[in-house]
N, C-alpha and C. Protein backbone atom coordinates (compact mmCIF):
# COMPACT_ATOMS: atom_id res chain seq x y z
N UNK A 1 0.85 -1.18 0.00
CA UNK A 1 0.00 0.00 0.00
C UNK A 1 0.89 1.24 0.00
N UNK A 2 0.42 2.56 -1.10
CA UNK A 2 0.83 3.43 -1.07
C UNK A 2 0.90 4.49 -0.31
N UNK A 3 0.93 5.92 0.02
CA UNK A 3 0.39 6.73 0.45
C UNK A 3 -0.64 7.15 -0.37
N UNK A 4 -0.10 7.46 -1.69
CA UNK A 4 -1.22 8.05 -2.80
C UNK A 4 -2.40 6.79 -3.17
N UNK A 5 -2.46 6.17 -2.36
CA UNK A 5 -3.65 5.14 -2.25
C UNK A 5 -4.72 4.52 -0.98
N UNK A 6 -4.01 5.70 0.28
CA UNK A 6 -4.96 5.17 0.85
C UNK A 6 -6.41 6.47 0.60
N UNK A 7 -7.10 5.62 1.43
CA UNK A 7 -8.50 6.04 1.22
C UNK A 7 -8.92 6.24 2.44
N UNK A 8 -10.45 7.04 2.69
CA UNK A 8 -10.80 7.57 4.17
C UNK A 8 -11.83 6.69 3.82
N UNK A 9 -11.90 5.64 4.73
CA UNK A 9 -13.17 4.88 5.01
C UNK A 9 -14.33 5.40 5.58
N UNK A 10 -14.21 6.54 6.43
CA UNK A 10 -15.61 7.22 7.55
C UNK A 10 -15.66 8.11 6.29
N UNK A 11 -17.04 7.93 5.83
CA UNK A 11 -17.74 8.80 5.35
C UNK A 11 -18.52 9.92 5.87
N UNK A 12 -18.24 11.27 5.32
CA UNK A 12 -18.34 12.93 6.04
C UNK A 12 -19.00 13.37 5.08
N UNK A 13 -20.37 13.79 5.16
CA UNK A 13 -21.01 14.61 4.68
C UNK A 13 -20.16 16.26 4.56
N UNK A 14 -20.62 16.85 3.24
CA UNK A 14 -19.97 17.93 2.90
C UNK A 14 -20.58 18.62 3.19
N UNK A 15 -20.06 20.27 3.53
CA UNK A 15 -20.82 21.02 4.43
C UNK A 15 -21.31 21.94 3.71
N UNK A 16 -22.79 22.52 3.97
CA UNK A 16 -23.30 23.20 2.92
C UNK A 16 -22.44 24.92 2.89
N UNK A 17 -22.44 25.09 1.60
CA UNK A 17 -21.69 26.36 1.48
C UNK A 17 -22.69 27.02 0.78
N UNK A 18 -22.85 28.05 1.61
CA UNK A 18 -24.17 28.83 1.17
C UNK A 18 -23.58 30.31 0.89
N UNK A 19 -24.64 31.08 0.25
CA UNK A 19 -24.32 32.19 -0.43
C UNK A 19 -23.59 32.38 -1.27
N UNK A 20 -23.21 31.32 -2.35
CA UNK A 20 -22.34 31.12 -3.24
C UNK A 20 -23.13 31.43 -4.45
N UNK A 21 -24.23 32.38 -4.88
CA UNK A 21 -24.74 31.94 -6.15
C UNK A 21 -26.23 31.65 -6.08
N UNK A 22 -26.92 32.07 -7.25
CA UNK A 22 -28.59 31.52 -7.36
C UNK A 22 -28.51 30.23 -7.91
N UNK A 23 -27.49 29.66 -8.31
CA UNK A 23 -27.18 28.48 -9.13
C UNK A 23 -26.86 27.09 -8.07
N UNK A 24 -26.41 27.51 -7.22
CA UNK A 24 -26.04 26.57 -5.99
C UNK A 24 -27.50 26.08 -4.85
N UNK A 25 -28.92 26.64 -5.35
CA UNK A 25 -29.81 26.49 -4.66
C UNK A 25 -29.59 26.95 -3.07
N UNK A 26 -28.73 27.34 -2.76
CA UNK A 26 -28.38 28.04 -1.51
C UNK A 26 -27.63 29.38 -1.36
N UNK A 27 -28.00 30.68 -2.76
CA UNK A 27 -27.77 31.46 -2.70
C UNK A 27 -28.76 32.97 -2.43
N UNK A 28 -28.36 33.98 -2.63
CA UNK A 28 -29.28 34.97 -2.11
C UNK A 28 -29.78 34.90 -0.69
N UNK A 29 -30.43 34.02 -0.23
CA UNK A 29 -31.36 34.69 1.12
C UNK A 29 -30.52 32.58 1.37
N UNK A 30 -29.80 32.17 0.99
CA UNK A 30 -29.06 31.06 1.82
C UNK A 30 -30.11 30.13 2.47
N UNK A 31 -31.24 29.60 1.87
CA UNK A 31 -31.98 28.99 2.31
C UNK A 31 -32.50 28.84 3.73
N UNK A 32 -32.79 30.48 4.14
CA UNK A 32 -33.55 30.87 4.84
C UNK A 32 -34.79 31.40 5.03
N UNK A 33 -35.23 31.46 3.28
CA UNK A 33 -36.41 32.09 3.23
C UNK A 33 -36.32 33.62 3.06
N UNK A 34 -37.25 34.36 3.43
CA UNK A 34 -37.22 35.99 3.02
C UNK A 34 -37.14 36.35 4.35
N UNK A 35 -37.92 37.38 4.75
CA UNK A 35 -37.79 37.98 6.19
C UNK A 35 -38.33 37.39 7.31
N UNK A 36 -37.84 38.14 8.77
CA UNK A 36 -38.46 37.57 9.50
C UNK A 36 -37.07 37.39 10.86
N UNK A 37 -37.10 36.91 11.88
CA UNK A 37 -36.33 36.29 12.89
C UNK A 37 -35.41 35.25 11.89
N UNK A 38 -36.21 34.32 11.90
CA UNK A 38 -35.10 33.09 11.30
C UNK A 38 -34.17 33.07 10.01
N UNK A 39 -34.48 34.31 9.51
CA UNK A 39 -33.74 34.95 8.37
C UNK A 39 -32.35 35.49 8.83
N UNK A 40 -32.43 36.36 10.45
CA UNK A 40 -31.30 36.87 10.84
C UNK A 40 -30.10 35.92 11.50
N UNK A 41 -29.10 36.30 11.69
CA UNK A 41 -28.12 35.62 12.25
C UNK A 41 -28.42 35.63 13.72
N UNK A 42 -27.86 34.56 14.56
CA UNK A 42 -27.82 34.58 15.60
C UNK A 42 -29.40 33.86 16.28
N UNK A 43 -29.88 33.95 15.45
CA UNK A 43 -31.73 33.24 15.90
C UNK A 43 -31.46 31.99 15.81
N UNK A 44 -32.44 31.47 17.15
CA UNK A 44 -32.87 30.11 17.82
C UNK A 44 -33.98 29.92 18.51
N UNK A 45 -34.93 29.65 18.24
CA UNK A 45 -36.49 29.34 18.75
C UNK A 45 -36.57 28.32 19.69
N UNK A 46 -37.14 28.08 20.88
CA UNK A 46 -37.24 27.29 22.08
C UNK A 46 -37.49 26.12 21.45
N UNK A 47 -36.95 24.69 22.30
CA UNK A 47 -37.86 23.50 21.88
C UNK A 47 -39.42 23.62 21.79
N UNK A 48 -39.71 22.78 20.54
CA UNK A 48 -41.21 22.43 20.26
C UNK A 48 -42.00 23.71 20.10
N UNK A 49 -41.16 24.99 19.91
CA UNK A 49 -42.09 26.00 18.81
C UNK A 49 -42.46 25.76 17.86
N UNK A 50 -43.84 26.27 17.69
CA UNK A 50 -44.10 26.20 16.65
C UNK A 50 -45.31 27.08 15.11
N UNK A 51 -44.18 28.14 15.49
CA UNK A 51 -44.37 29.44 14.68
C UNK A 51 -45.68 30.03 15.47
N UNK A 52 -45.79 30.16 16.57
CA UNK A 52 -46.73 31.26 17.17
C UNK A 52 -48.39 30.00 17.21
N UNK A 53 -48.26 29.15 16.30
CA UNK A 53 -49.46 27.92 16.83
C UNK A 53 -49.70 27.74 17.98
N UNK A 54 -50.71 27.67 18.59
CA UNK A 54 -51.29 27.08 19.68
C UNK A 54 -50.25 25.73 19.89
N UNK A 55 -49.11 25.73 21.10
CA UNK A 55 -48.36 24.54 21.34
C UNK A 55 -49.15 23.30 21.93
N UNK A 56 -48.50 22.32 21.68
CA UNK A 56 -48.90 20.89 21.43
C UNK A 56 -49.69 20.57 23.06
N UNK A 57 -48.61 21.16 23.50
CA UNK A 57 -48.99 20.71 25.05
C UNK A 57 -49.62 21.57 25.67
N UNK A 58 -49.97 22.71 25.03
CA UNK A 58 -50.95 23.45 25.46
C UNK A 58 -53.04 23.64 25.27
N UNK A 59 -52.20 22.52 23.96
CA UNK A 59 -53.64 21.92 23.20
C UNK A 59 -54.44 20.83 23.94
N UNK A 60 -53.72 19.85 24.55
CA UNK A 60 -53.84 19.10 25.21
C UNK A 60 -54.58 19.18 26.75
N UNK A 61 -55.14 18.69 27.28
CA UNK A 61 -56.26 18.87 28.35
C UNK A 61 -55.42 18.32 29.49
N UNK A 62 -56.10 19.01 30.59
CA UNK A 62 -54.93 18.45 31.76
C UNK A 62 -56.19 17.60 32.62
N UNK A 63 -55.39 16.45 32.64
CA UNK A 63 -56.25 15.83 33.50
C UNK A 63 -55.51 15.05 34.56
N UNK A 64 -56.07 14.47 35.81
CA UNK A 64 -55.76 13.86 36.68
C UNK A 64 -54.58 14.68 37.74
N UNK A 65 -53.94 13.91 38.77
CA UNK A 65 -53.27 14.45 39.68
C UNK A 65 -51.64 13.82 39.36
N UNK A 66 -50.59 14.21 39.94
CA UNK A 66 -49.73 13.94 40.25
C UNK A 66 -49.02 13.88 41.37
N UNK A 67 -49.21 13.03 42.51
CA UNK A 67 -49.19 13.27 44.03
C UNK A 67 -47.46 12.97 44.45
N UNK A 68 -46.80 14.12 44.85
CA UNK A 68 -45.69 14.01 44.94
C UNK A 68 -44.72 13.62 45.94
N UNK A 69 -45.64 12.89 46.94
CA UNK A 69 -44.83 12.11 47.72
C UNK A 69 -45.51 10.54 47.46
N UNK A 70 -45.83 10.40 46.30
CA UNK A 70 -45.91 8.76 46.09
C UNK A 70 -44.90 7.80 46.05
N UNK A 71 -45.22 7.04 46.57
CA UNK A 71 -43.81 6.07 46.65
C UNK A 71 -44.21 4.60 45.72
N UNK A 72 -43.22 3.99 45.31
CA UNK A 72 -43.05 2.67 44.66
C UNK A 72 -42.27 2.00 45.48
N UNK A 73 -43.03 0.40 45.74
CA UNK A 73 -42.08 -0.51 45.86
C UNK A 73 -41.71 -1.51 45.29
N UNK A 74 -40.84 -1.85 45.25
CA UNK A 74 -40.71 -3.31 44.96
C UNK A 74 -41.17 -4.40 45.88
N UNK A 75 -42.36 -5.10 45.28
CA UNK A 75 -42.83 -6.21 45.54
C UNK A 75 -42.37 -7.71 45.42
N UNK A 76 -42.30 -8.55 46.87
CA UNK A 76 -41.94 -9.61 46.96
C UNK A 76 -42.97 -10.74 47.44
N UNK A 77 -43.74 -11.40 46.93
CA UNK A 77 -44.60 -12.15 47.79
C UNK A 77 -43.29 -13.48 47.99
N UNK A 78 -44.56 -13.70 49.30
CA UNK A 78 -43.67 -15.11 50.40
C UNK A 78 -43.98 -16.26 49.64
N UNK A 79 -44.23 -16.43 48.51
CA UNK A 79 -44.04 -17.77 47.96
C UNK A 79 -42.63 -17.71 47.13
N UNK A 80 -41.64 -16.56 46.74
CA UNK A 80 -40.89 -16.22 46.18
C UNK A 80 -39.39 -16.40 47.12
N UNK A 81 -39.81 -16.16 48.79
CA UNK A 81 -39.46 -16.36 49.64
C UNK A 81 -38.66 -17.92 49.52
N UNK A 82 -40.20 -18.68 49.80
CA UNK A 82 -39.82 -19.82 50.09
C UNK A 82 -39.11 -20.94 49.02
N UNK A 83 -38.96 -20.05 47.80
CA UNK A 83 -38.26 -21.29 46.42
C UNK A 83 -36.92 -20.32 46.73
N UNK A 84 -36.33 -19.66 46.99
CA UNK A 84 -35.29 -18.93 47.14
C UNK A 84 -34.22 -18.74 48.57
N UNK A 85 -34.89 -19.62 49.76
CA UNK A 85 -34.66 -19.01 50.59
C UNK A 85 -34.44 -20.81 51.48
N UNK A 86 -32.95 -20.54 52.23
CA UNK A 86 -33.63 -21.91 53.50
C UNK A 86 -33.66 -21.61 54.77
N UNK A 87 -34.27 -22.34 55.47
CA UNK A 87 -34.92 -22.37 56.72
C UNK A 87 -33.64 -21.68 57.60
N UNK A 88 -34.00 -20.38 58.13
CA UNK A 88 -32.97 -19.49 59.33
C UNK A 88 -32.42 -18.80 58.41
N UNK A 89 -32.61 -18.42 57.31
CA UNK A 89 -31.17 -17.57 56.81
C UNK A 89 -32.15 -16.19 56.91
N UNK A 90 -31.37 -15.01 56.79
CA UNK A 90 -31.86 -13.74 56.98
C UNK A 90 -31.91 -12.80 55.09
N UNK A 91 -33.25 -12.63 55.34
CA UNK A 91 -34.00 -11.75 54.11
C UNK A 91 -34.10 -10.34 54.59
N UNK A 92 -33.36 -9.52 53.53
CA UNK A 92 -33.02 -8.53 53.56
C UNK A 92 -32.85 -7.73 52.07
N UNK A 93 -32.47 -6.43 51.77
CA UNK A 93 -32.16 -5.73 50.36
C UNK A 93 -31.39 -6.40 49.35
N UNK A 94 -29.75 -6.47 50.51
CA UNK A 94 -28.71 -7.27 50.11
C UNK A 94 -29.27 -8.71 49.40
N UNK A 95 -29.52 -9.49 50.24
CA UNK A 95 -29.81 -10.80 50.03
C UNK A 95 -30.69 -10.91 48.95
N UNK A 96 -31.88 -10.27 48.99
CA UNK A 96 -32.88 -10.45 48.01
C UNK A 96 -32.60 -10.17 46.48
N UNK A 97 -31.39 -9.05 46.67
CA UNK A 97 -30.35 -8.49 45.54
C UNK A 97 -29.74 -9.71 44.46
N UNK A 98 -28.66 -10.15 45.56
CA UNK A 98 -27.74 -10.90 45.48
C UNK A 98 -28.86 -12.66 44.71
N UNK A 99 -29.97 -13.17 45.02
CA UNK A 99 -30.03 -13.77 44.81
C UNK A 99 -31.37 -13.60 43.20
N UNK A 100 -31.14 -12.44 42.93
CA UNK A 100 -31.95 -12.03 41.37
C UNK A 100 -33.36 -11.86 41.55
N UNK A 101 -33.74 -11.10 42.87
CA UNK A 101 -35.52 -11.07 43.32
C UNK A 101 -35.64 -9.43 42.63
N UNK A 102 -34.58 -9.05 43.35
CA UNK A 102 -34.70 -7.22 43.26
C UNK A 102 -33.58 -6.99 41.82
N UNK A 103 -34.37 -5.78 41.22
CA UNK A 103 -33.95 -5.39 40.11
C UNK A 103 -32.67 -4.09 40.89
N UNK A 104 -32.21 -4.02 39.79
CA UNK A 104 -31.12 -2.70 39.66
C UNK A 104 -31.55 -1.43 40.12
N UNK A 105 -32.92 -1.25 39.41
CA UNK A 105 -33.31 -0.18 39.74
C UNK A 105 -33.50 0.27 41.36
N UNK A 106 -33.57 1.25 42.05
CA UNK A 106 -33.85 1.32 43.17
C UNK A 106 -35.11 2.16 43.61
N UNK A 107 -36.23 1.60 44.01
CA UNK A 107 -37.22 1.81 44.24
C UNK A 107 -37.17 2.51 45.70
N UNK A 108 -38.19 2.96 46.35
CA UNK A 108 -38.78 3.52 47.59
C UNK A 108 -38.93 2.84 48.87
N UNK A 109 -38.60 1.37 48.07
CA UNK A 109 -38.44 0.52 49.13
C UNK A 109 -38.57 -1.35 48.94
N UNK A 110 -38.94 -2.13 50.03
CA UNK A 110 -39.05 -3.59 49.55
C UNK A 110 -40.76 -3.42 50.07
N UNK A 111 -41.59 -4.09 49.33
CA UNK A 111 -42.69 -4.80 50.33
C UNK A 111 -42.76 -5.91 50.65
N UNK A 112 -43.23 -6.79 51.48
CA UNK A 112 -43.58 -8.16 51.06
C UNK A 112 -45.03 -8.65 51.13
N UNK A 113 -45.75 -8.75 50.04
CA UNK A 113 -46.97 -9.29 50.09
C UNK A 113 -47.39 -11.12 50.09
N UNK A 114 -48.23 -11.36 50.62
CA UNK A 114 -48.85 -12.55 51.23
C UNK A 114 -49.19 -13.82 49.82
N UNK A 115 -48.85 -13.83 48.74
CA UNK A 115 -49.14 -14.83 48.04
C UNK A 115 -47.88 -16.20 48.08
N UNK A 116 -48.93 -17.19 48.17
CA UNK A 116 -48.09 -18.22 48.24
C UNK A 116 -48.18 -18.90 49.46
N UNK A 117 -47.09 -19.68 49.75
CA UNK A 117 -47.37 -20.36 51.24
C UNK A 117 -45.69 -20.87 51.51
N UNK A 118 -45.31 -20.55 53.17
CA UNK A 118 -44.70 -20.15 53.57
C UNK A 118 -44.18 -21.38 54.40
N UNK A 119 -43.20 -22.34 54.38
CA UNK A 119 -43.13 -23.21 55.47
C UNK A 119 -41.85 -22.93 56.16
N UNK A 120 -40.86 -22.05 55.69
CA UNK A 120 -39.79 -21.61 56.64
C UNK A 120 -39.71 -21.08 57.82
N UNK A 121 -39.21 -20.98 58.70
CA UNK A 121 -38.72 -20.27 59.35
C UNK A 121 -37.44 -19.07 59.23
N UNK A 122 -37.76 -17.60 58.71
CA UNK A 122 -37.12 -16.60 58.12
C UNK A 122 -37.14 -15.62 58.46
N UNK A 123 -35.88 -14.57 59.02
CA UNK A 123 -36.20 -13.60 59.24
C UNK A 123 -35.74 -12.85 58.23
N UNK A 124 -37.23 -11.78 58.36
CA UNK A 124 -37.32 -10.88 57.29
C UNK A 124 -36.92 -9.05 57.70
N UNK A 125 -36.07 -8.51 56.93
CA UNK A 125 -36.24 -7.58 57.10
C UNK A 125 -37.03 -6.66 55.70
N UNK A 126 -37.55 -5.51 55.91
CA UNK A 126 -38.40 -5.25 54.89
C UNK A 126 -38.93 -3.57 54.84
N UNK A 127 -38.95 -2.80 54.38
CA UNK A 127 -39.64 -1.94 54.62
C UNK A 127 -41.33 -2.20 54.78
N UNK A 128 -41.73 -2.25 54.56
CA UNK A 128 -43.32 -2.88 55.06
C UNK A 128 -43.98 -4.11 54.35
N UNK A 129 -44.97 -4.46 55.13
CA UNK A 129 -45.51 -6.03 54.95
C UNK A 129 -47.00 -5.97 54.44
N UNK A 130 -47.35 -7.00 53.84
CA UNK A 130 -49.01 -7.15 53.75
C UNK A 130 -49.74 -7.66 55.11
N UNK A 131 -50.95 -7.48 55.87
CA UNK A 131 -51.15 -8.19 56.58
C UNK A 131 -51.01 -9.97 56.69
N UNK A 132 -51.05 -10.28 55.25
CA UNK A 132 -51.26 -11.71 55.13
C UNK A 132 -49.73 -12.15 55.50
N UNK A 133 -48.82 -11.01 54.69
CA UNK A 133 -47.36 -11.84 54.57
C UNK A 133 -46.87 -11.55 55.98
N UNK A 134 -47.32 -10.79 56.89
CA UNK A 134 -46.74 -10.72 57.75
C UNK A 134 -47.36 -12.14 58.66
N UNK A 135 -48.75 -12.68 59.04
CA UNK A 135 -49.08 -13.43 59.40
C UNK A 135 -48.43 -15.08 59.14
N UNK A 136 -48.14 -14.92 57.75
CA UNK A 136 -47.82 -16.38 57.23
C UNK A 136 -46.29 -16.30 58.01
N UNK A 137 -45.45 -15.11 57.74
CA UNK A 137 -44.44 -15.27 58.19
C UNK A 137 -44.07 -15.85 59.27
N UNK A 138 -44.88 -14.82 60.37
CA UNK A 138 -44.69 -15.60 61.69
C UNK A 138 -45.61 -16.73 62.12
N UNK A 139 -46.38 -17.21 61.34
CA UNK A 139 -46.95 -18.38 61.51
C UNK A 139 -45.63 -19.30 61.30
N UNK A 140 -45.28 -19.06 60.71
CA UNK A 140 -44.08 -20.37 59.97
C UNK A 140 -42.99 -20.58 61.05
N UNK A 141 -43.25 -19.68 62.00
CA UNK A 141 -41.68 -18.95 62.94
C UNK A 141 -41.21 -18.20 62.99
N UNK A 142 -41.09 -17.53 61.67
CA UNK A 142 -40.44 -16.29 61.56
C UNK A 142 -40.46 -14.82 61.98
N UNK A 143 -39.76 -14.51 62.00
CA UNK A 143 -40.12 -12.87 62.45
C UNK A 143 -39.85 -11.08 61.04
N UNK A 144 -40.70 -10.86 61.74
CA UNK A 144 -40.85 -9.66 60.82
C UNK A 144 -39.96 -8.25 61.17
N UNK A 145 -39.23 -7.54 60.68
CA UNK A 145 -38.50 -6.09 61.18
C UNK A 145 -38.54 -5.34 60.05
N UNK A 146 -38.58 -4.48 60.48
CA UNK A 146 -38.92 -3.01 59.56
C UNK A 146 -37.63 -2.73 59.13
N UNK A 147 -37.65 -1.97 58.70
CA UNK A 147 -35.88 -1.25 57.22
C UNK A 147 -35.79 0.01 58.02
């Protein structure tokens, strides 16, 4: 291989050169149109203008609430518990993490709700419980603690 043979593999769009001519389709007014703001130099219109129209999101109807101390949790029912879990070991963020229950994301907290059936003995720690899952829990032996 030569020098006078290599070649530029990344292909670069060429940059428009305007005001060159009525012949270049980008001469005189440089394919800006005639007058106005967007004709002058230095002009930039906010996102999602759109030329003085009634905006999109203003067209649109407002409905419902957005309550800003809502929280999400991540949900665990105790049957998820018991295929994952053996008898005395301690359930927790970590643990529940570590063994692929809880996602990456980080939510508001853990719950644990009552589906399923429970024959361990487990202690759970949790940010809050269902009545059921807390019952099955300590039916089984186990004990319940808050986060």
């Amino acid at each position: 291989m030569k020098l006078h043979e290599l070649r530029n593999v990344s292909k670069r769009k060429a940059r428009k050169r305007v005001g060159r001519g009525d012949s270049s389709d980008y001469g005189r007014t440089s394919g800006r149109g005639e007058k106005g703001a967007g004709a002058r130099s230095g002009y930039s219109h906010r996102a999602y203008f759109e030329g003085g129209q009634l905006p999109f999101f203003r067209r649109l109807p407002k409905r419902g609430f957005k309550n800003p101390n809502h929280r999400v949790y991540s949900v665990i029912n105790v049957g998820r518990l018991e295929e994952s879990f053996a008898a005395g070991e301690e359930v927790n963020k970590e643990t529940l993490r570590a063994k692929g229950l809880l996602g990456k994301k980080v939510l508001d907290g853990v719950k644990i709700l009552g589906d399923g059936d429970l024959t361990k003995a487990l202690t759970v720690t949790a940010d809050k419980f269902s009545e059921a899952a807390r019952a099955k829990i300590e039916g089984a032996g186990g004990e319940c603690q808050s986060a």
